[in-house]
PDB file of N, CA and C in Angstrom:
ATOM      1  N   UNK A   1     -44.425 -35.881  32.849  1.00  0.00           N
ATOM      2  CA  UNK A   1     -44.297 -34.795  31.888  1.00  0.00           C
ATOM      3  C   UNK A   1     -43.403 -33.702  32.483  1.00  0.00           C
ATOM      4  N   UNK A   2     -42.751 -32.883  31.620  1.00  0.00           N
ATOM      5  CA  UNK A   2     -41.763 -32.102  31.975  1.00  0.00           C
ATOM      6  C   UNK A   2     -41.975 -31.026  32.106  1.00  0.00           C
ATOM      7  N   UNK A   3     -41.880 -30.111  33.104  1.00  0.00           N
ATOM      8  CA  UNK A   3     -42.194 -28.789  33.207  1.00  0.00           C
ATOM      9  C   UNK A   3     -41.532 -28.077  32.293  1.00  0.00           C
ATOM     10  N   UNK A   4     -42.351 -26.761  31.996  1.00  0.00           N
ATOM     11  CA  UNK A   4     -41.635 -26.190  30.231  1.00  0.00           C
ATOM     12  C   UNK A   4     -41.388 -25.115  30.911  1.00  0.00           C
ATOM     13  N   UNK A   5     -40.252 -24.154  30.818  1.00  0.00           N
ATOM     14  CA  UNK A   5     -39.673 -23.227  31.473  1.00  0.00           C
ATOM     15  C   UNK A   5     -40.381 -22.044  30.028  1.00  0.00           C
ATOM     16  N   UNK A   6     -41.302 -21.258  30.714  1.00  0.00           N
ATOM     17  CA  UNK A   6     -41.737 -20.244  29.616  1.00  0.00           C
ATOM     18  C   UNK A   6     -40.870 -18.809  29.488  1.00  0.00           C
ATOM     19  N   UNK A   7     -39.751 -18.724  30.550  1.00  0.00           N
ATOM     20  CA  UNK A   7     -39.083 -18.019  30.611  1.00  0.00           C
ATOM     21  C   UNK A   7     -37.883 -17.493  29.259  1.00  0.00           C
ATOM     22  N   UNK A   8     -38.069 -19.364  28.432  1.00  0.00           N
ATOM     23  CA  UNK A   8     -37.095 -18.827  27.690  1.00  0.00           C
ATOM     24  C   UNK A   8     -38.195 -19.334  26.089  1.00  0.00           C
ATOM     25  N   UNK A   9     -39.286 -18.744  26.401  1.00  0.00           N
ATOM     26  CA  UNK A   9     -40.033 -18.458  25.076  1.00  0.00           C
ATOM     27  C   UNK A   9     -39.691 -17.107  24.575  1.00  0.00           C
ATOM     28  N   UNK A  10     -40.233 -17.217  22.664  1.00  0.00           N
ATOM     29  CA  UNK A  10     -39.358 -16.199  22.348  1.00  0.00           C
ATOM     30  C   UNK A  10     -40.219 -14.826  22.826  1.00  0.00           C
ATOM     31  N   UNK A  11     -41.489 -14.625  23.068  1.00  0.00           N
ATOM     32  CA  UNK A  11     -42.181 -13.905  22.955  1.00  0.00           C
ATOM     33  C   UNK A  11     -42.639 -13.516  25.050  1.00  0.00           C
ATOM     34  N   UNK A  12     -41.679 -13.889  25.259  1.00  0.00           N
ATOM     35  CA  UNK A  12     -41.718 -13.692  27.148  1.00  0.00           C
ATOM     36  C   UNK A  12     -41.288 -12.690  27.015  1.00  0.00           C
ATOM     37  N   UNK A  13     -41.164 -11.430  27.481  1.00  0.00           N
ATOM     38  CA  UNK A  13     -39.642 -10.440  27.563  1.00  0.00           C
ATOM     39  C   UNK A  13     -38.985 -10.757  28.807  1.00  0.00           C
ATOM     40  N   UNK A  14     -38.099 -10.115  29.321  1.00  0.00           N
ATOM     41  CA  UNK A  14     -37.240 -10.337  30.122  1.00  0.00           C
ATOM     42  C   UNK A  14     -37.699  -9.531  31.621  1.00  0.00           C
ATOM     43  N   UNK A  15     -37.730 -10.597  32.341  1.00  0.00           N
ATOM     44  CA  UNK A  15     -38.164 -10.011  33.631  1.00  0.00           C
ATOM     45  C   UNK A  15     -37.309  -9.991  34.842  1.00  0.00           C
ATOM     46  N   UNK A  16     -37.280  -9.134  35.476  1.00  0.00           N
ATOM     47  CA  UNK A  16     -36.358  -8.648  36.303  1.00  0.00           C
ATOM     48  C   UNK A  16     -36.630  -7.912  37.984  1.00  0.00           C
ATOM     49  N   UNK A  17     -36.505  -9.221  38.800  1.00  0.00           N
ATOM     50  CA  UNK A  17     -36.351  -8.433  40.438  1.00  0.00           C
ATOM     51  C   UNK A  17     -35.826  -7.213  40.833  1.00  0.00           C
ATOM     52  N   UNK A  18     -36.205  -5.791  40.932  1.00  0.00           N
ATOM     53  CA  UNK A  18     -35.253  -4.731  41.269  1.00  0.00           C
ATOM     54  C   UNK A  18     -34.865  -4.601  42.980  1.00  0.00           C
ATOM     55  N   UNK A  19     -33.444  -4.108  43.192  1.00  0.00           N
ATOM     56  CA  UNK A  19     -32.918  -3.999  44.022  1.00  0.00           C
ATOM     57  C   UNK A  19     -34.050  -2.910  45.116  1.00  0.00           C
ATOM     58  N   UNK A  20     -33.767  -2.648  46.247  1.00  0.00           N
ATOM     59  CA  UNK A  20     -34.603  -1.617  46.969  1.00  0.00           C
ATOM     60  C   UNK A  20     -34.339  -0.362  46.680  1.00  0.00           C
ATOM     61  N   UNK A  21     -32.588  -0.617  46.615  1.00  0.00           N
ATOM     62  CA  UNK A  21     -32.248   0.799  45.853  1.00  0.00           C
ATOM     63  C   UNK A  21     -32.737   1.183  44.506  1.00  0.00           C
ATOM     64  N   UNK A  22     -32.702   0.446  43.487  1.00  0.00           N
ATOM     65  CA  UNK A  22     -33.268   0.574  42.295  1.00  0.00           C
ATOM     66  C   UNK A  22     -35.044   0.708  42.248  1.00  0.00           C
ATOM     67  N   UNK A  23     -35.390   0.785  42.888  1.00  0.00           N
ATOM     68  CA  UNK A  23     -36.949   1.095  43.296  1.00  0.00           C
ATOM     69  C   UNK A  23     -36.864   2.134  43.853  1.00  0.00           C
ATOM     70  N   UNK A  24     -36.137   2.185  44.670  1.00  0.00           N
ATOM     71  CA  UNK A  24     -36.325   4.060  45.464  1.00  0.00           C
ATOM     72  C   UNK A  24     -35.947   5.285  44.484  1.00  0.00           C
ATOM     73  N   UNK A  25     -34.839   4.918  43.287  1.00  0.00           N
ATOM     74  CA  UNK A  25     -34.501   5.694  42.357  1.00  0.00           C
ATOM     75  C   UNK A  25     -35.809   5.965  41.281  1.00  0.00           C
ATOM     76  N   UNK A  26     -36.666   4.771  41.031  1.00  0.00           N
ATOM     77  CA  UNK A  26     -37.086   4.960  40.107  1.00  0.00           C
ATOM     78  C   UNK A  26     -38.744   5.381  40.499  1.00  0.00           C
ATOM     79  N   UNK A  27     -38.805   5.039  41.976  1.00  0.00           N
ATOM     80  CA  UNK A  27     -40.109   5.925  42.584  1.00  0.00           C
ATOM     81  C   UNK A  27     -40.150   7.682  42.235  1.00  0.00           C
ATOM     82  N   UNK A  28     -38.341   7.948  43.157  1.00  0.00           N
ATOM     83  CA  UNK A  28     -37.966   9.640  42.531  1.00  0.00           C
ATOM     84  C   UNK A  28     -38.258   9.780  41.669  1.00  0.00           C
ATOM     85  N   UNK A  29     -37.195   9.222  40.548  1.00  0.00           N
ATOM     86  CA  UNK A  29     -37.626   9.509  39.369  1.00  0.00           C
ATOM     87  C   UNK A  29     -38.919  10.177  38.799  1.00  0.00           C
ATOM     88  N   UNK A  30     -40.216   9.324  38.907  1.00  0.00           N
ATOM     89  CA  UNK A  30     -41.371   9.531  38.218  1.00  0.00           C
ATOM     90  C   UNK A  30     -42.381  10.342  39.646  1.00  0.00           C
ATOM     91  N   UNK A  31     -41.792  10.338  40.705  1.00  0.00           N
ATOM     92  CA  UNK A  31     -42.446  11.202  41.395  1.00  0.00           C
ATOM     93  C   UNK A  31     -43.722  10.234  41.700  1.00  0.00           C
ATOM     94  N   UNK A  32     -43.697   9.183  42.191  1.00  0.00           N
ATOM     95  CA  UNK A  32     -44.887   8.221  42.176  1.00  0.00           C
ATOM     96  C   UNK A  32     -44.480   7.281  43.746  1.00  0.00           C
ATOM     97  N   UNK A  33     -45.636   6.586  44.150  1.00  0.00           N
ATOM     98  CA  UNK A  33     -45.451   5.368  44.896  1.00  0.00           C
ATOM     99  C   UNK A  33     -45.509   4.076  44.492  1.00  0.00           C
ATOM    100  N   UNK A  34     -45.170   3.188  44.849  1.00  0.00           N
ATOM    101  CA  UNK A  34     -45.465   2.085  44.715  1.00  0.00           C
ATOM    102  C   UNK A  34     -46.836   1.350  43.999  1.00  0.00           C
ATOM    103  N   UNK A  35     -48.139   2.111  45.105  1.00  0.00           N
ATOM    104  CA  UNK A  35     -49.317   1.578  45.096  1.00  0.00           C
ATOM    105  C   UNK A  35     -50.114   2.287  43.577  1.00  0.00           C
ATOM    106  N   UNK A  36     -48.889   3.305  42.980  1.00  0.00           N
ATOM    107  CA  UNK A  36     -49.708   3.991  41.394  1.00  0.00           C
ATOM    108  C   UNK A  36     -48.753   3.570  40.438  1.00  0.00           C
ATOM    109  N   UNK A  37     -48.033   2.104  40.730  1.00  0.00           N
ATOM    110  CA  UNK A  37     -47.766   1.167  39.541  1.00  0.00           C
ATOM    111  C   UNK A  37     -48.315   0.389  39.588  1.00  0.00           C
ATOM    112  N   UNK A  38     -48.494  -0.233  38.328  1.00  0.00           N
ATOM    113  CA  UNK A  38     -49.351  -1.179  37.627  1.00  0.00           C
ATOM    114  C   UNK A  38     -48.945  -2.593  38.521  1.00  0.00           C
ATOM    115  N   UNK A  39     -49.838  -3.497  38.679  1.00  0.00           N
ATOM    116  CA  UNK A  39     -49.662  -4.960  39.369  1.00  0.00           C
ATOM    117  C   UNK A  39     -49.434  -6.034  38.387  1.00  0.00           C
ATOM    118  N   UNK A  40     -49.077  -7.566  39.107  1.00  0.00           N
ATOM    119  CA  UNK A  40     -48.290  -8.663  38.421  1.00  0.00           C
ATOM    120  C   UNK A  40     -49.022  -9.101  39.655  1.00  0.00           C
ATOM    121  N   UNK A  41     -49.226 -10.420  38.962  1.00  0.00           N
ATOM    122  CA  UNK A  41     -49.979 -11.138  40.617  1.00  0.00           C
ATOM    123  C   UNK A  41     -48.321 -12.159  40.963  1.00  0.00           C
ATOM    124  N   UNK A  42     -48.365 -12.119  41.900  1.00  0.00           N
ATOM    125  CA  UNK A  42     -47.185 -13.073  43.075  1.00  0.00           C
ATOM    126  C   UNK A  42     -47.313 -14.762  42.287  1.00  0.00           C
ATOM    127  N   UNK A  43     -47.874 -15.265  41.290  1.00  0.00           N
ATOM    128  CA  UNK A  43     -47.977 -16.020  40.736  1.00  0.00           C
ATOM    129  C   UNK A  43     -47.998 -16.369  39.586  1.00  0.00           C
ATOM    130  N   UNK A  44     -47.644 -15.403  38.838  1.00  0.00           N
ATOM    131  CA  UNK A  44     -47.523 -15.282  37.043  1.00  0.00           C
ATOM    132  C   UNK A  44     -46.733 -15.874  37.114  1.00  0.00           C
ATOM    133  N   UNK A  45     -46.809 -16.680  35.915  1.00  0.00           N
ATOM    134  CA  UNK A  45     -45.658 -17.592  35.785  1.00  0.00           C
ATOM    135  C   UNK A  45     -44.372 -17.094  34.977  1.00  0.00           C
ATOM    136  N   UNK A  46     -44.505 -15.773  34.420  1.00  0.00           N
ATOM    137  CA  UNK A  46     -43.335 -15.391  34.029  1.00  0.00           C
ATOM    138  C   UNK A  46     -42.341 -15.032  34.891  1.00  0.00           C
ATOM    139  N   UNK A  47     -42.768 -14.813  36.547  1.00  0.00           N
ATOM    140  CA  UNK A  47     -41.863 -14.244  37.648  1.00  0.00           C
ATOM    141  C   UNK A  47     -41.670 -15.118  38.494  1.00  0.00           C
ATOM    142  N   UNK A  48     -42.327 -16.332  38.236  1.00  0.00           N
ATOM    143  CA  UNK A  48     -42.407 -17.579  39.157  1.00  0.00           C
ATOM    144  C   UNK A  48     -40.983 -17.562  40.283  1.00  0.00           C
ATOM    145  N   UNK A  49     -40.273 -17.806  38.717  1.00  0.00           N
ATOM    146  CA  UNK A  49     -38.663 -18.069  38.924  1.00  0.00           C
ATOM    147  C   UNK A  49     -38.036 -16.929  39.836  1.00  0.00           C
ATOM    148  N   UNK A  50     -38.420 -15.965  40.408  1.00  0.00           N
ATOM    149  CA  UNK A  50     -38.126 -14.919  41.013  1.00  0.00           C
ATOM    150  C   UNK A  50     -37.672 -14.643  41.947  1.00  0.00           C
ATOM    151  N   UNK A  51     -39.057 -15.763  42.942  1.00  0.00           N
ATOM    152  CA  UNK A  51     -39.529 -16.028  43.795  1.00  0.00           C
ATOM    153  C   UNK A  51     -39.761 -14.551  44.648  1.00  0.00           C
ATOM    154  N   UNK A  52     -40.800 -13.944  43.991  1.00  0.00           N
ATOM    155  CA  UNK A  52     -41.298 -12.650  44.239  1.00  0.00           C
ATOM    156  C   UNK A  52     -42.215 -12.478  45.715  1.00  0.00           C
ATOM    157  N   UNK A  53     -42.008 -11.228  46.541  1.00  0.00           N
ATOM    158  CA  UNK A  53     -42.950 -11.448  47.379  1.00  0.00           C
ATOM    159  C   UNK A  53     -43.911 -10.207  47.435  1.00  0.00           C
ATOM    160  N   UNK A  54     -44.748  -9.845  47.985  1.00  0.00           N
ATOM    161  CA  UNK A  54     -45.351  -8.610  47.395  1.00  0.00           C
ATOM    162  C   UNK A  54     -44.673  -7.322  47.577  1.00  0.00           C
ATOM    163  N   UNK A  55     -44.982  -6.328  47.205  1.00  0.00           N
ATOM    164  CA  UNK A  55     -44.135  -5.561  47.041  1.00  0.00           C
ATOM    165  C   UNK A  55     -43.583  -5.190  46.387  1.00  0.00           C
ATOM    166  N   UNK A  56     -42.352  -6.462  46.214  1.00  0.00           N
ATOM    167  CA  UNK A  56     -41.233  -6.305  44.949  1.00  0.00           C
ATOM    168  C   UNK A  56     -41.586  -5.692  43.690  1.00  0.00           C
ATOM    169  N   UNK A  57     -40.860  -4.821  43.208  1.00  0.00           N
ATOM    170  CA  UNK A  57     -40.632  -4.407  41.683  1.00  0.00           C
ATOM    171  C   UNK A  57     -40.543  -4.979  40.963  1.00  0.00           C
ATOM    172  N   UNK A  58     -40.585  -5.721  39.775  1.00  0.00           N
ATOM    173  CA  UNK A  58     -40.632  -6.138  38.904  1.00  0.00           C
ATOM    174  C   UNK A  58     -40.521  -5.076  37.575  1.00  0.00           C
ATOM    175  N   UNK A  59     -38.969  -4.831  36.984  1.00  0.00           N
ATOM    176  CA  UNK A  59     -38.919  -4.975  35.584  1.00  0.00           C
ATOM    177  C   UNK A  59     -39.273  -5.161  34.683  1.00  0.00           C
ATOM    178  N   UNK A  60     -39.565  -5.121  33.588  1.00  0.00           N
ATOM    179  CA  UNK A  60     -39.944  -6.250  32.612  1.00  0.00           C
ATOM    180  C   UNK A  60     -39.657  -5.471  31.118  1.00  0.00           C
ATOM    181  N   UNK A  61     -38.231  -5.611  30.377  1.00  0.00           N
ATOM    182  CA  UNK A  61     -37.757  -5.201  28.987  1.00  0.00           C
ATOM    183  C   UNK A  61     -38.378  -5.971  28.135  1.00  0.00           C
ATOM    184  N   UNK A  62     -38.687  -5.016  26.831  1.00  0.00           N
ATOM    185  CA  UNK A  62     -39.578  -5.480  26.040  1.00  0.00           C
ATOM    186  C   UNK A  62     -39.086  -4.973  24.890  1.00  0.00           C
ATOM    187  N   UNK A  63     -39.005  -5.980  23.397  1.00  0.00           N
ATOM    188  CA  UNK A  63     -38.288  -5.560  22.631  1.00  0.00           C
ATOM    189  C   UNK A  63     -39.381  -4.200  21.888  1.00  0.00           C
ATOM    190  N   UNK A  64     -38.984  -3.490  20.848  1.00  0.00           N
ATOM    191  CA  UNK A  64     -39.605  -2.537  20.705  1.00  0.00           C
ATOM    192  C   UNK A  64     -39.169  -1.957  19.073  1.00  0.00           C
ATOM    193  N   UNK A  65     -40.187  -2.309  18.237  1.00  0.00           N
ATOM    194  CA  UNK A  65     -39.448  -2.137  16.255  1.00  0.00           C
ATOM    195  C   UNK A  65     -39.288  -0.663  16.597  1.00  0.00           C
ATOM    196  N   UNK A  66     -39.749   0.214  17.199  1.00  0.00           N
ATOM    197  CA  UNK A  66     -38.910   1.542  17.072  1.00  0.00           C
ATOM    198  C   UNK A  66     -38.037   2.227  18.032  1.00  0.00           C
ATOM    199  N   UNK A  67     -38.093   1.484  19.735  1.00  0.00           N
ATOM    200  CA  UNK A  67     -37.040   2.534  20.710  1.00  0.00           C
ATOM    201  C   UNK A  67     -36.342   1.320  21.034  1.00  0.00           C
ATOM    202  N   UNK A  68     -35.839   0.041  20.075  1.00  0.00           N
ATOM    203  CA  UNK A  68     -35.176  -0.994  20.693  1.00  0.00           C
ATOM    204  C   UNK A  68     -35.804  -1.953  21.694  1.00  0.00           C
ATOM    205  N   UNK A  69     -35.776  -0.990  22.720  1.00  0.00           N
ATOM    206  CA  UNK A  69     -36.313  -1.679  24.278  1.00  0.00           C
ATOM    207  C   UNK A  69     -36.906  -0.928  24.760  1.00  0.00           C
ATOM    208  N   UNK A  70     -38.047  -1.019  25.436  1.00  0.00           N
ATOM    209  CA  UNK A  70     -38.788  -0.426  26.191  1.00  0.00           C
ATOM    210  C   UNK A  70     -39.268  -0.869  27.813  1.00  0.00           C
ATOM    211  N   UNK A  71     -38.865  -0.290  28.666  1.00  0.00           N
ATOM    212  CA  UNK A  71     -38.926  -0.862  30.336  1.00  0.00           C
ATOM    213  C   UNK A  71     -40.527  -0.386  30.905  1.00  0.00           C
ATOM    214  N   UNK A  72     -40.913  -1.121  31.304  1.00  0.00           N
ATOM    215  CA  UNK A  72     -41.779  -1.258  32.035  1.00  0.00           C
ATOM    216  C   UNK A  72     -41.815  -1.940  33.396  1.00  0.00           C
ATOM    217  N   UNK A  73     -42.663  -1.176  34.301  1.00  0.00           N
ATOM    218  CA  UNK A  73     -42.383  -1.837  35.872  1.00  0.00           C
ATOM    219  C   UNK A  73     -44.059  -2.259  36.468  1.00  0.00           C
ATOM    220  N   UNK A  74     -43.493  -3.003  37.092  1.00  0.00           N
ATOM    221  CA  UNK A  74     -45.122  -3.789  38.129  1.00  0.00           C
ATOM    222  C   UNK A  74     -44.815  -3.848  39.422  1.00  0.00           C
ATOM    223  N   UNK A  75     -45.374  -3.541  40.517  1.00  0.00           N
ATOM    224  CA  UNK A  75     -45.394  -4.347  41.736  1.00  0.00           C
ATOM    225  C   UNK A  75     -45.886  -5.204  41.932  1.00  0.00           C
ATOM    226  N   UNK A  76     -45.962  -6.256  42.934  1.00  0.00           N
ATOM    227  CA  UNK A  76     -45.986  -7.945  42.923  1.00  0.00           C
ATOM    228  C   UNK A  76     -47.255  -7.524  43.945  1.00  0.00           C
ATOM    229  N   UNK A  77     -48.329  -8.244  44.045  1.00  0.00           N
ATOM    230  CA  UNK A  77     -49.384  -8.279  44.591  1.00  0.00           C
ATOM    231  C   UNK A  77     -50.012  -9.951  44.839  1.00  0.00           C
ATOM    232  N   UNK A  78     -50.284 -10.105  46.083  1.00  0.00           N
ATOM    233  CA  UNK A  78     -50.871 -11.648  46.732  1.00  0.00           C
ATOM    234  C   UNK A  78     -52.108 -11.711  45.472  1.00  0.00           C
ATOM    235  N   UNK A  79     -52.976 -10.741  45.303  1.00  0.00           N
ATOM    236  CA  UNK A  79     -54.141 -11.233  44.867  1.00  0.00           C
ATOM    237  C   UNK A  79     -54.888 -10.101  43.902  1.00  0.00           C
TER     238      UNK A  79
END
């Protein structure tokens, strides 16, 4: 049987590894750390493809009937 790539279901949004730089901007930004964003476990299968390790930022655009798109972020967590 064939592994089904859920990445390109219609209802996945789009998920996205951020750079270190792009994490340090967007820590400023909101005046926050790491450990007071929301978690993604190191094994969701929407980030599989990532190959995420903890830590990492995680993206994730989401379509949105009134602001278009809406971004949301996770850090990657073992457990």
């Amino acid at each position: 049987m064939a592994e089904i790539d859920i990445t390109k279901h219609r209802y996945v949004p789009k998920h996205i590894k951020m750079s270190e730089q792009e994490v340090t901007k967007l820590l400023e930004r909101f005046n926050i750390t790491k450990r007071q964003l929301p978690k993604i476990l190191k094994n969701d299968p929407a980030i599989k493809h990532l190959n995420p390790k903890p830590g990492d930022v995680i993206k994730i655009i989401r379509e949105s009937p009134t602001a278009k798109e809406s971004e949301y972020y996770r850090v990657v967590v073992e457990r």
